[in-house]
Protein backbone atom coordinates (compact mmCIF):
# COMPACT_ATOMS: atom_id res chain seq x y z
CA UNK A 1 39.26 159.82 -9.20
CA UNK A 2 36.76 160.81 -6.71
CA UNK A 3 33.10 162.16 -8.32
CA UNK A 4 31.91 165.92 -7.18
CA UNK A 5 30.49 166.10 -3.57
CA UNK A 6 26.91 165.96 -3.09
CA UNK A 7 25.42 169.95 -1.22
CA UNK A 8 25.51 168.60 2.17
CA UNK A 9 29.16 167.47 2.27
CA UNK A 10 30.01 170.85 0.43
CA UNK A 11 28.06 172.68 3.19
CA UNK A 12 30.09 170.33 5.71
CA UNK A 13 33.74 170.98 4.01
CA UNK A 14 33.43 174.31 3.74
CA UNK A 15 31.42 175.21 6.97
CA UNK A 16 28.42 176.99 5.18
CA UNK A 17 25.49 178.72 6.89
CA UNK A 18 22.33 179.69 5.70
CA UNK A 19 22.54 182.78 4.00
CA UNK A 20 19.35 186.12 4.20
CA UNK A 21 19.30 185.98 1.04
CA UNK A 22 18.72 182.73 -0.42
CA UNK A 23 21.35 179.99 -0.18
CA UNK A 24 24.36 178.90 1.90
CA UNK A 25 27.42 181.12 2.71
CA UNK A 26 30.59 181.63 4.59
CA UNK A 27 33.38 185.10 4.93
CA UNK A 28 36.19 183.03 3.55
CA UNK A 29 38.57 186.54 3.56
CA UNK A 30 38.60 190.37 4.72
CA UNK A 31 41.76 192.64 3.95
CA UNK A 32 42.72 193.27 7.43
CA UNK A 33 46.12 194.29 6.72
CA UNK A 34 44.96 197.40 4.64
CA UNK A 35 43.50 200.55 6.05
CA UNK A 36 39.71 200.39 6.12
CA UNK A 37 37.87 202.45 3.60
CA UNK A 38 35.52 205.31 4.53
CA UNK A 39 32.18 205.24 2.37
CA UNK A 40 28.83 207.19 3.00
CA UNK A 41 27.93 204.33 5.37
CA UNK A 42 30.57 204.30 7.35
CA UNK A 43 34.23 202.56 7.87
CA UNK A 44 34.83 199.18 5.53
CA UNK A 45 37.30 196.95 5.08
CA UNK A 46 38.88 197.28 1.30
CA UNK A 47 37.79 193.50 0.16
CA UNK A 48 35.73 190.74 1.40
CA UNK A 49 35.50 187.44 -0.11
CA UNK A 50 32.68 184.37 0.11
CA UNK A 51 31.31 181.35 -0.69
CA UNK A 52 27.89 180.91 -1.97
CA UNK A 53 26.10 177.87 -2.56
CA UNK A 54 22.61 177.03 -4.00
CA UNK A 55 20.95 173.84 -3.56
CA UNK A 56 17.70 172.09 -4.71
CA UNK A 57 16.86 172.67 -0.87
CA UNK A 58 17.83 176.63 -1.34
CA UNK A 59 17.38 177.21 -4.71
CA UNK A 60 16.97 180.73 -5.14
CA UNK A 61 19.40 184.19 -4.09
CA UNK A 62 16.61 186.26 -3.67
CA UNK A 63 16.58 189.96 -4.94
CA UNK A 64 18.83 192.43 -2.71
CA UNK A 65 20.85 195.15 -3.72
CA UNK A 66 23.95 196.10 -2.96
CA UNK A 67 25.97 199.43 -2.54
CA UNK A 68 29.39 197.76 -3.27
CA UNK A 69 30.92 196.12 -6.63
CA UNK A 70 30.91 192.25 -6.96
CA UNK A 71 32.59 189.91 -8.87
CA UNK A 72 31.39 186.42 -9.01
CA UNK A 73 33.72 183.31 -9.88
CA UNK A 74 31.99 179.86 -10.66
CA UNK A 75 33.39 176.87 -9.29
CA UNK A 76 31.41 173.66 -9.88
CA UNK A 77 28.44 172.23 -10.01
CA UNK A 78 25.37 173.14 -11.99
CA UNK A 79 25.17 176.35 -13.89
CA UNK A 80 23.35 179.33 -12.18
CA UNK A 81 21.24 182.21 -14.04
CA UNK A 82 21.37 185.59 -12.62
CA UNK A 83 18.71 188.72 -13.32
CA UNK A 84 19.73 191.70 -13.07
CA UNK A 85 17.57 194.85 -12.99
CA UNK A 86 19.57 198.22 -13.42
CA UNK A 87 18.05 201.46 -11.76
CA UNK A 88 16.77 202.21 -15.88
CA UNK A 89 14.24 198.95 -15.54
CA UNK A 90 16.82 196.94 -18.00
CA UNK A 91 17.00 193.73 -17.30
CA UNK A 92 20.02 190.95 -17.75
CA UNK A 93 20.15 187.35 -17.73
CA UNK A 94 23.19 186.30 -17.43
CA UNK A 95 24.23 182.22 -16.92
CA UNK A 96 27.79 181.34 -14.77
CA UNK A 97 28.50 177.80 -15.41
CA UNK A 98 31.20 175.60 -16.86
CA UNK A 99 29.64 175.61 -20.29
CA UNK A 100 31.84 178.72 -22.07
CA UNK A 101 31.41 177.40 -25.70
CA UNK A 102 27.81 178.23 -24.80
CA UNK A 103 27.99 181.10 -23.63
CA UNK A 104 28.02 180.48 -19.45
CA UNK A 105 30.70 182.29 -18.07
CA UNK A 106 32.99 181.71 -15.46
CA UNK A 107 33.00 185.31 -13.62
CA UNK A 108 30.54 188.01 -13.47
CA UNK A 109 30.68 191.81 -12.55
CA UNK A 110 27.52 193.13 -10.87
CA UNK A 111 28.05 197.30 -10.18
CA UNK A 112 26.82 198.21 -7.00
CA UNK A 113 23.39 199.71 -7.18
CA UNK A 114 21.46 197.09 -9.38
CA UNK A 115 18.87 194.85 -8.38
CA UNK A 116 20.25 190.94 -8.24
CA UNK A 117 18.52 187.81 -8.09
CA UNK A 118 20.18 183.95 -8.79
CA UNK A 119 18.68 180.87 -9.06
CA UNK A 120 20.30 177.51 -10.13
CA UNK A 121 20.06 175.52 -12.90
CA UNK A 122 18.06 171.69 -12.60
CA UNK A 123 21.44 169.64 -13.30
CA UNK A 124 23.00 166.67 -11.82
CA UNK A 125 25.06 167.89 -9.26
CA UNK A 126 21.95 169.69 -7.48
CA UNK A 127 23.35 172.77 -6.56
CA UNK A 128 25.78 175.50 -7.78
CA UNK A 129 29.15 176.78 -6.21
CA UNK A 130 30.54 180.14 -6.41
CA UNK A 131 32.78 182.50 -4.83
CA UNK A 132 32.32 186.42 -4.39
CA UNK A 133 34.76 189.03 -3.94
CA UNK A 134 33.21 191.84 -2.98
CA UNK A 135 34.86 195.77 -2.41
CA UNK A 136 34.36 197.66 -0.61
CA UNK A 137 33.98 194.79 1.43
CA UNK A 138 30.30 193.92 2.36
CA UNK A 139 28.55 194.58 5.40
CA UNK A 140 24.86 194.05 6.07
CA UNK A 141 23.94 197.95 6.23
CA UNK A 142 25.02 198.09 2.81
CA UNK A 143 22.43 195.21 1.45
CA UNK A 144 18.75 195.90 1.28
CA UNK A 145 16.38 192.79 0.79
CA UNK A 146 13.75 193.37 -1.56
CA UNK A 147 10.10 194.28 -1.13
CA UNK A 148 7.98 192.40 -3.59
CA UNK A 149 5.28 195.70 -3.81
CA UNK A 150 8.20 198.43 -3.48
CA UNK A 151 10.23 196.18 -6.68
CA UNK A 152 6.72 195.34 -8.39
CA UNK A 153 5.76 199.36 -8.03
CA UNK A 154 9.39 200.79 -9.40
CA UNK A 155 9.66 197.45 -12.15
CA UNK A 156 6.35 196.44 -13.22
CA UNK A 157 7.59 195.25 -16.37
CA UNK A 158 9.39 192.39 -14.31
CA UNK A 159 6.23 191.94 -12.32
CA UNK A 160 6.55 188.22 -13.17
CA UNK A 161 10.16 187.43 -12.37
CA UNK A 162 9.96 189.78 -9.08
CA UNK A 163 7.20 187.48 -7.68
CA UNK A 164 9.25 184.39 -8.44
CA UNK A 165 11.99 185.71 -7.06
CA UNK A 166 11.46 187.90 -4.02
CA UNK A 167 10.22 185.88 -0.21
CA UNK A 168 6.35 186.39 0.33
């Protein structure tokens, strides 16, 4: 039986790019054969679908937001730990991994409009492998990166975990 792959023949395989956010990525699917959708931003397709990797190289998804709904479905690899902030300042940790007796689970629903940061796990596979689906399907006018002072000012109780987790 052949072991798991180490990151760079995952990013090989599955012809991953470096991702704004944090990470590695690819557009694995698009629902081209339904009519597109009309939101406030314009024309999008129903459903979009990725990969997303992090590595000990790319460790962190950095905090963006995002107008659509997405559902995350682990894969393999080391668990990763998401923080959430919702527009009230709560905030949730929640852990994707393979580990469901301990409470990881194996797919996660993030609501559009809620601030989302991911960062994996130290394990020994040395990185983490999900899959998005995202809908209505993303586009890069519906993402907004965060700004450590504009998250800091709006969230100081998270003051901490913003700095950690948003770029300089």
């Amino acid at each position: 039986m052949r072991s798991l792959p180490n990151a760079r023949e995952l990013i090989t395989a599955l012809d991953l790019e470096q991702h704004v956010e944090g990470g590695y990525f690819r557009r694995t699917f698009q629902s081209d054969r339904h009519p597109m959708v009309a939101t406030e931003r314009g024309q999008r397709y129903l459903m979009t679908s990725i990969y997303y990797l992090l590595t000990q190289d790319s460790p962190i998804g950095y905090f963006h937001f995002n107008q659509s709904d997405i559902v995350h479905y682990y894969h393999l690899g080391d668990a990763i730990q998401y923080s959430l902030i919702f527009p009230d300042g709560t905030l949730q940790t929640v852990v994707m991994g393979s580990d469901v007796v301990a409470g990881q689970c194996l797919q996660l629903h993030v609501p559009g409009g809620i601030w989302k940061a991911s960062q994996i796990i130290d394990g020994p596979a040395g990185y983490g492998l999900i899959s998005e689906a995202v809908s209505p399907g993303f586009d890069y006018a519906d993402m907004e990166m965060s700004d450590r002072q504009k998250l800091t000012a709006e969230f100081p109780q998270h003051a901490a975990l913003i700095e950690k987790m948003t770029q300089g």
